[in-house]
Each structure stands twice: as C-alpha cells, then as structure tokens.
N, C-alpha and C. Protein backbone atom coordinates (compact mmCIF):
# COMPACT_ATOMS: atom_id res chain seq x y z
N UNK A 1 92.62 86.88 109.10
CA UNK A 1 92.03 88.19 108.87
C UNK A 1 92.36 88.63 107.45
N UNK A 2 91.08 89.28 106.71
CA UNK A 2 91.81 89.75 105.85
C UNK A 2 92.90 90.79 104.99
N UNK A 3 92.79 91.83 106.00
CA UNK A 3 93.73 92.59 106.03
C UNK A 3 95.24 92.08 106.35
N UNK A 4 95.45 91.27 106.79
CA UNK A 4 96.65 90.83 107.47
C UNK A 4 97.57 91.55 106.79
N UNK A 5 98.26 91.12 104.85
CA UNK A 5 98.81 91.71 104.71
C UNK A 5 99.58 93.27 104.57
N UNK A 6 98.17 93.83 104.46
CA UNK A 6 98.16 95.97 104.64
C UNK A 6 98.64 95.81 106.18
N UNK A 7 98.21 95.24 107.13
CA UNK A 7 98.94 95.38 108.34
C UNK A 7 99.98 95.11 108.82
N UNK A 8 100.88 94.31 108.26
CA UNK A 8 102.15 94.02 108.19
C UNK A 8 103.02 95.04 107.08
N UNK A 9 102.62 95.36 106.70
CA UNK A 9 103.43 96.65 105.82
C UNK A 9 103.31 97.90 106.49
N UNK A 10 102.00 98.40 107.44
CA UNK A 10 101.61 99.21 108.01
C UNK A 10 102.50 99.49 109.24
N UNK A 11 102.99 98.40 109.26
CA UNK A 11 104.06 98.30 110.73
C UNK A 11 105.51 98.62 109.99
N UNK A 12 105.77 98.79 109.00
CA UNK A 12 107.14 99.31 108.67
C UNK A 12 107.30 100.54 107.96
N UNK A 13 108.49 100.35 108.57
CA UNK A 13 108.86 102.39 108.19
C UNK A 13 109.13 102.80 106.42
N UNK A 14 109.16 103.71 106.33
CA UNK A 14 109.24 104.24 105.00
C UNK A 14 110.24 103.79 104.65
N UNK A 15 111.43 103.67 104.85
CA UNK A 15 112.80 103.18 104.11
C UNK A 15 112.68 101.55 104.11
N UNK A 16 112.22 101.29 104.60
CA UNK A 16 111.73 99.28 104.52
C UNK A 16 110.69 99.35 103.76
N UNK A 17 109.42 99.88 103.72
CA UNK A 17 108.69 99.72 102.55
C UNK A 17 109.53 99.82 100.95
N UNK A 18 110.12 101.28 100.91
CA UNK A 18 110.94 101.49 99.48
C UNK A 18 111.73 99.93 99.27
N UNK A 19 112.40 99.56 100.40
CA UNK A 19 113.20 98.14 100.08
C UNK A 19 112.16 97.02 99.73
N UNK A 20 110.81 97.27 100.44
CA UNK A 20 110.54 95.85 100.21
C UNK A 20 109.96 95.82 98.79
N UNK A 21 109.46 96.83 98.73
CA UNK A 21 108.81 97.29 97.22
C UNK A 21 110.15 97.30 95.89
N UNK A 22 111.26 97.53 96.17
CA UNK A 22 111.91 96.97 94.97
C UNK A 22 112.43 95.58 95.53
N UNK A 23 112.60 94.37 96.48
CA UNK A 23 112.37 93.40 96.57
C UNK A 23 111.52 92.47 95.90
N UNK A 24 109.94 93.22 95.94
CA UNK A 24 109.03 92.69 95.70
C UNK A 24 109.22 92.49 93.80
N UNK A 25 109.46 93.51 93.12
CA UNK A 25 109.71 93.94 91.88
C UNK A 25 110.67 92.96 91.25
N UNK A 26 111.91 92.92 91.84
CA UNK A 26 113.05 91.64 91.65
C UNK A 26 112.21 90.32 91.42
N UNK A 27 111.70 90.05 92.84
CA UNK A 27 110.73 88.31 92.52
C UNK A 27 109.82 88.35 91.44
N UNK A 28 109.23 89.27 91.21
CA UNK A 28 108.52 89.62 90.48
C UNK A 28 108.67 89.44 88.37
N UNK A 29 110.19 90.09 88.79
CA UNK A 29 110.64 89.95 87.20
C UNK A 29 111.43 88.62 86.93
N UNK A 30 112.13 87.98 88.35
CA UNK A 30 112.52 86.25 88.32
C UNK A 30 111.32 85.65 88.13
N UNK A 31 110.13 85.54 88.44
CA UNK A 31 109.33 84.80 88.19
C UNK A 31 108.58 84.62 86.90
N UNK A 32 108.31 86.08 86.21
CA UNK A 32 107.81 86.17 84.65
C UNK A 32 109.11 85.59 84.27
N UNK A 33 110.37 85.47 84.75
CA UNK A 33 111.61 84.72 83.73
C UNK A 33 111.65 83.73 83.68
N UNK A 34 110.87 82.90 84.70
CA UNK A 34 111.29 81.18 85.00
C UNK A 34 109.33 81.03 84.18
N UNK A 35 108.85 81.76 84.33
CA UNK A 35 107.41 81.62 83.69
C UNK A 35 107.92 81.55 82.10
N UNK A 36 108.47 82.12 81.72
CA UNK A 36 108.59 82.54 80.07
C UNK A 36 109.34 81.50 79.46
N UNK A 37 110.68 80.62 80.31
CA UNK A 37 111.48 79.42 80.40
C UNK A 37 110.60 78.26 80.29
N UNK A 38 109.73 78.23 81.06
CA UNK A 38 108.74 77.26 81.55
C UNK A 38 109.10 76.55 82.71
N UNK A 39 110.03 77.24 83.73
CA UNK A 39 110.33 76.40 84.42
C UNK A 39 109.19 76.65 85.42
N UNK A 40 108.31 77.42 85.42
CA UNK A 40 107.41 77.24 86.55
C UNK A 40 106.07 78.07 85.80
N UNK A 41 105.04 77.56 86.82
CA UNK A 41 103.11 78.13 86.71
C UNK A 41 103.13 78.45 87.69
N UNK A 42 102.97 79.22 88.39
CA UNK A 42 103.08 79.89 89.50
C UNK A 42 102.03 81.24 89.16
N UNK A 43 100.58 81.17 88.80
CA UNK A 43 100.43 82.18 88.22
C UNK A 43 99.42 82.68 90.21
N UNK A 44 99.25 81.69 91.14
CA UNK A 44 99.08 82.36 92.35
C UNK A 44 100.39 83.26 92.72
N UNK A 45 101.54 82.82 92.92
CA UNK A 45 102.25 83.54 93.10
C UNK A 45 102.29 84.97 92.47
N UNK A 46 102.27 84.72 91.46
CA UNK A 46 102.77 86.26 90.46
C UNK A 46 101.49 87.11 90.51
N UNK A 47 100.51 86.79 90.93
CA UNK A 47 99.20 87.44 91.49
C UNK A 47 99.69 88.42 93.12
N UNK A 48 100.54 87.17 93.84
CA UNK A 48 100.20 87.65 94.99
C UNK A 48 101.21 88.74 94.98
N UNK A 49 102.64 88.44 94.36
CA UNK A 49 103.30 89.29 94.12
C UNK A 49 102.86 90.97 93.27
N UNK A 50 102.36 91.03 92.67
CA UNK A 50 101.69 92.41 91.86
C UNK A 50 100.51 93.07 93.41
N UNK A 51 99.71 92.37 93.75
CA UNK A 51 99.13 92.42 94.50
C UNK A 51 99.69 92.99 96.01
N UNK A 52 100.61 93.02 96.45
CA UNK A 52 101.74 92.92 97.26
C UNK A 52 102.45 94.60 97.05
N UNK A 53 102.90 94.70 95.88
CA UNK A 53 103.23 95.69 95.07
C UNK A 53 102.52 96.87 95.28
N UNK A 54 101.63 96.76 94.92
CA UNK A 54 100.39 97.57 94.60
C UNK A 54 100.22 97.99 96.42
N UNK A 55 99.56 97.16 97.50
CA UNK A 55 99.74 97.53 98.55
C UNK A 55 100.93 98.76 98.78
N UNK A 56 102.05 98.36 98.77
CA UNK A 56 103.32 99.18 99.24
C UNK A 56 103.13 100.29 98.62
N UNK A 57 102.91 100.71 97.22
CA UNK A 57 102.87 101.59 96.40
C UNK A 57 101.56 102.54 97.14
N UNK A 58 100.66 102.25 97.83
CA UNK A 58 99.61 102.44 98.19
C UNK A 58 99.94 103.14 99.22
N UNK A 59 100.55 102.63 100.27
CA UNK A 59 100.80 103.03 101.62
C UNK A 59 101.93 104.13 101.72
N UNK A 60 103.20 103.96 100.55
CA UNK A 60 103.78 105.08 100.42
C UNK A 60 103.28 106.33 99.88
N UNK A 61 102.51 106.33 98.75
CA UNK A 61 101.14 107.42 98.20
C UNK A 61 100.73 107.77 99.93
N UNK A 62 100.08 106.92 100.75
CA UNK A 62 99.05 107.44 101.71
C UNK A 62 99.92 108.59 102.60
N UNK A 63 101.21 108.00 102.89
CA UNK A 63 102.20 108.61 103.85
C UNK A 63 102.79 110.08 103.56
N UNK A 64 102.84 109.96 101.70
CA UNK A 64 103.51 110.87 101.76
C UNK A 64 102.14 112.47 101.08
N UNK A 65 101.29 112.13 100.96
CA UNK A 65 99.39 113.15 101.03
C UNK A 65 99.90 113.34 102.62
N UNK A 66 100.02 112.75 103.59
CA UNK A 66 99.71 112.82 104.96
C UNK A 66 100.72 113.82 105.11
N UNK A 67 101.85 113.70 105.02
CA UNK A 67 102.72 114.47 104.96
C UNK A 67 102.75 115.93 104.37
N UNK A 68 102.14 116.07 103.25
CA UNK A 68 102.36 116.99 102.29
C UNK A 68 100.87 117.95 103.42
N UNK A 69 100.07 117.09 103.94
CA UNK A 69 98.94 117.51 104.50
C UNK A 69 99.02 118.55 105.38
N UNK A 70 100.20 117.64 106.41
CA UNK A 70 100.12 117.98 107.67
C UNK A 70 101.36 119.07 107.72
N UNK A 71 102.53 119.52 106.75
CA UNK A 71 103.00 120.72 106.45
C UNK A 71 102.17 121.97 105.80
N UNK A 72 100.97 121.61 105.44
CA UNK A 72 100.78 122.94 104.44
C UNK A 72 99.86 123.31 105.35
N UNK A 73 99.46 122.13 106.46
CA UNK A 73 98.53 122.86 107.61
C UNK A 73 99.43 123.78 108.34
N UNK A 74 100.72 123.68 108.86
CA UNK A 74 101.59 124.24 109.42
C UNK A 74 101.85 125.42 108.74
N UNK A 75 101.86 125.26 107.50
CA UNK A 75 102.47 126.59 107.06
C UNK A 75 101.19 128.10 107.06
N UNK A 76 99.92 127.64 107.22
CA UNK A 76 99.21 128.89 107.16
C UNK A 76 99.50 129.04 108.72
C-alpha cells in the first residue's frame, strides 16, 4: 500500500513521533557524513530518510491545528 508509511507513524503517540523525528535527523546527518567520506551512495536512502522526516513533521503540525482547534471550540 502506499500509504503504509503515514500509517505507521499515525499509530504513534506524540512523544514517539518527537523521538522518532530526531532519530530520523541523527541517520540523517551520519549518512551525509559517510556520503561526504565516500564511504557510501546511498542517495535512496537519504531520500527515504528526508522523506520520512517530512512525514513526522507533518503529522505533528496536523495534531497540534487539531488541538489548538478543538480548545478554541471549547472556549466560546
């Protein structure tokens, strides 16, 4: 499927996204380091990784509009 990955992030909670998203960031900056060394081409990887990124960054944005939403409905 192609969603697979948004749905597997979709299943974890806000404090595991923040982790996986600076996880993701770590591999992210090892890999432009072993890229810049030459120890590796990995340029699928470092795609999927940014790509990956970008998801999480996405879903925390969505959560926290939803949030901000569903208080200011409360408050009138």
């Amino acid at each position: 499927m192609k969603n697979d990955p948004i749905e597997r992030f979709r299943q974890m909670g806000d404090q595991e996204l923040e982790s996986r998203e600076v996880d993701l960031r770590d591999q992210l900056f090892r890999l432009r380091f072993q890229m810049s060394m030459g120890q590796s081409e990995s340029i699928k990887k470092l795609r999927q990784l940014r790509k990956d990124i970008a998801r999480v960054k996405t879903l925390v944005r969505e959560r926290a509009r939803q949030a901000a939403a569903s208080s200011a409905s409360r408050g009138r």
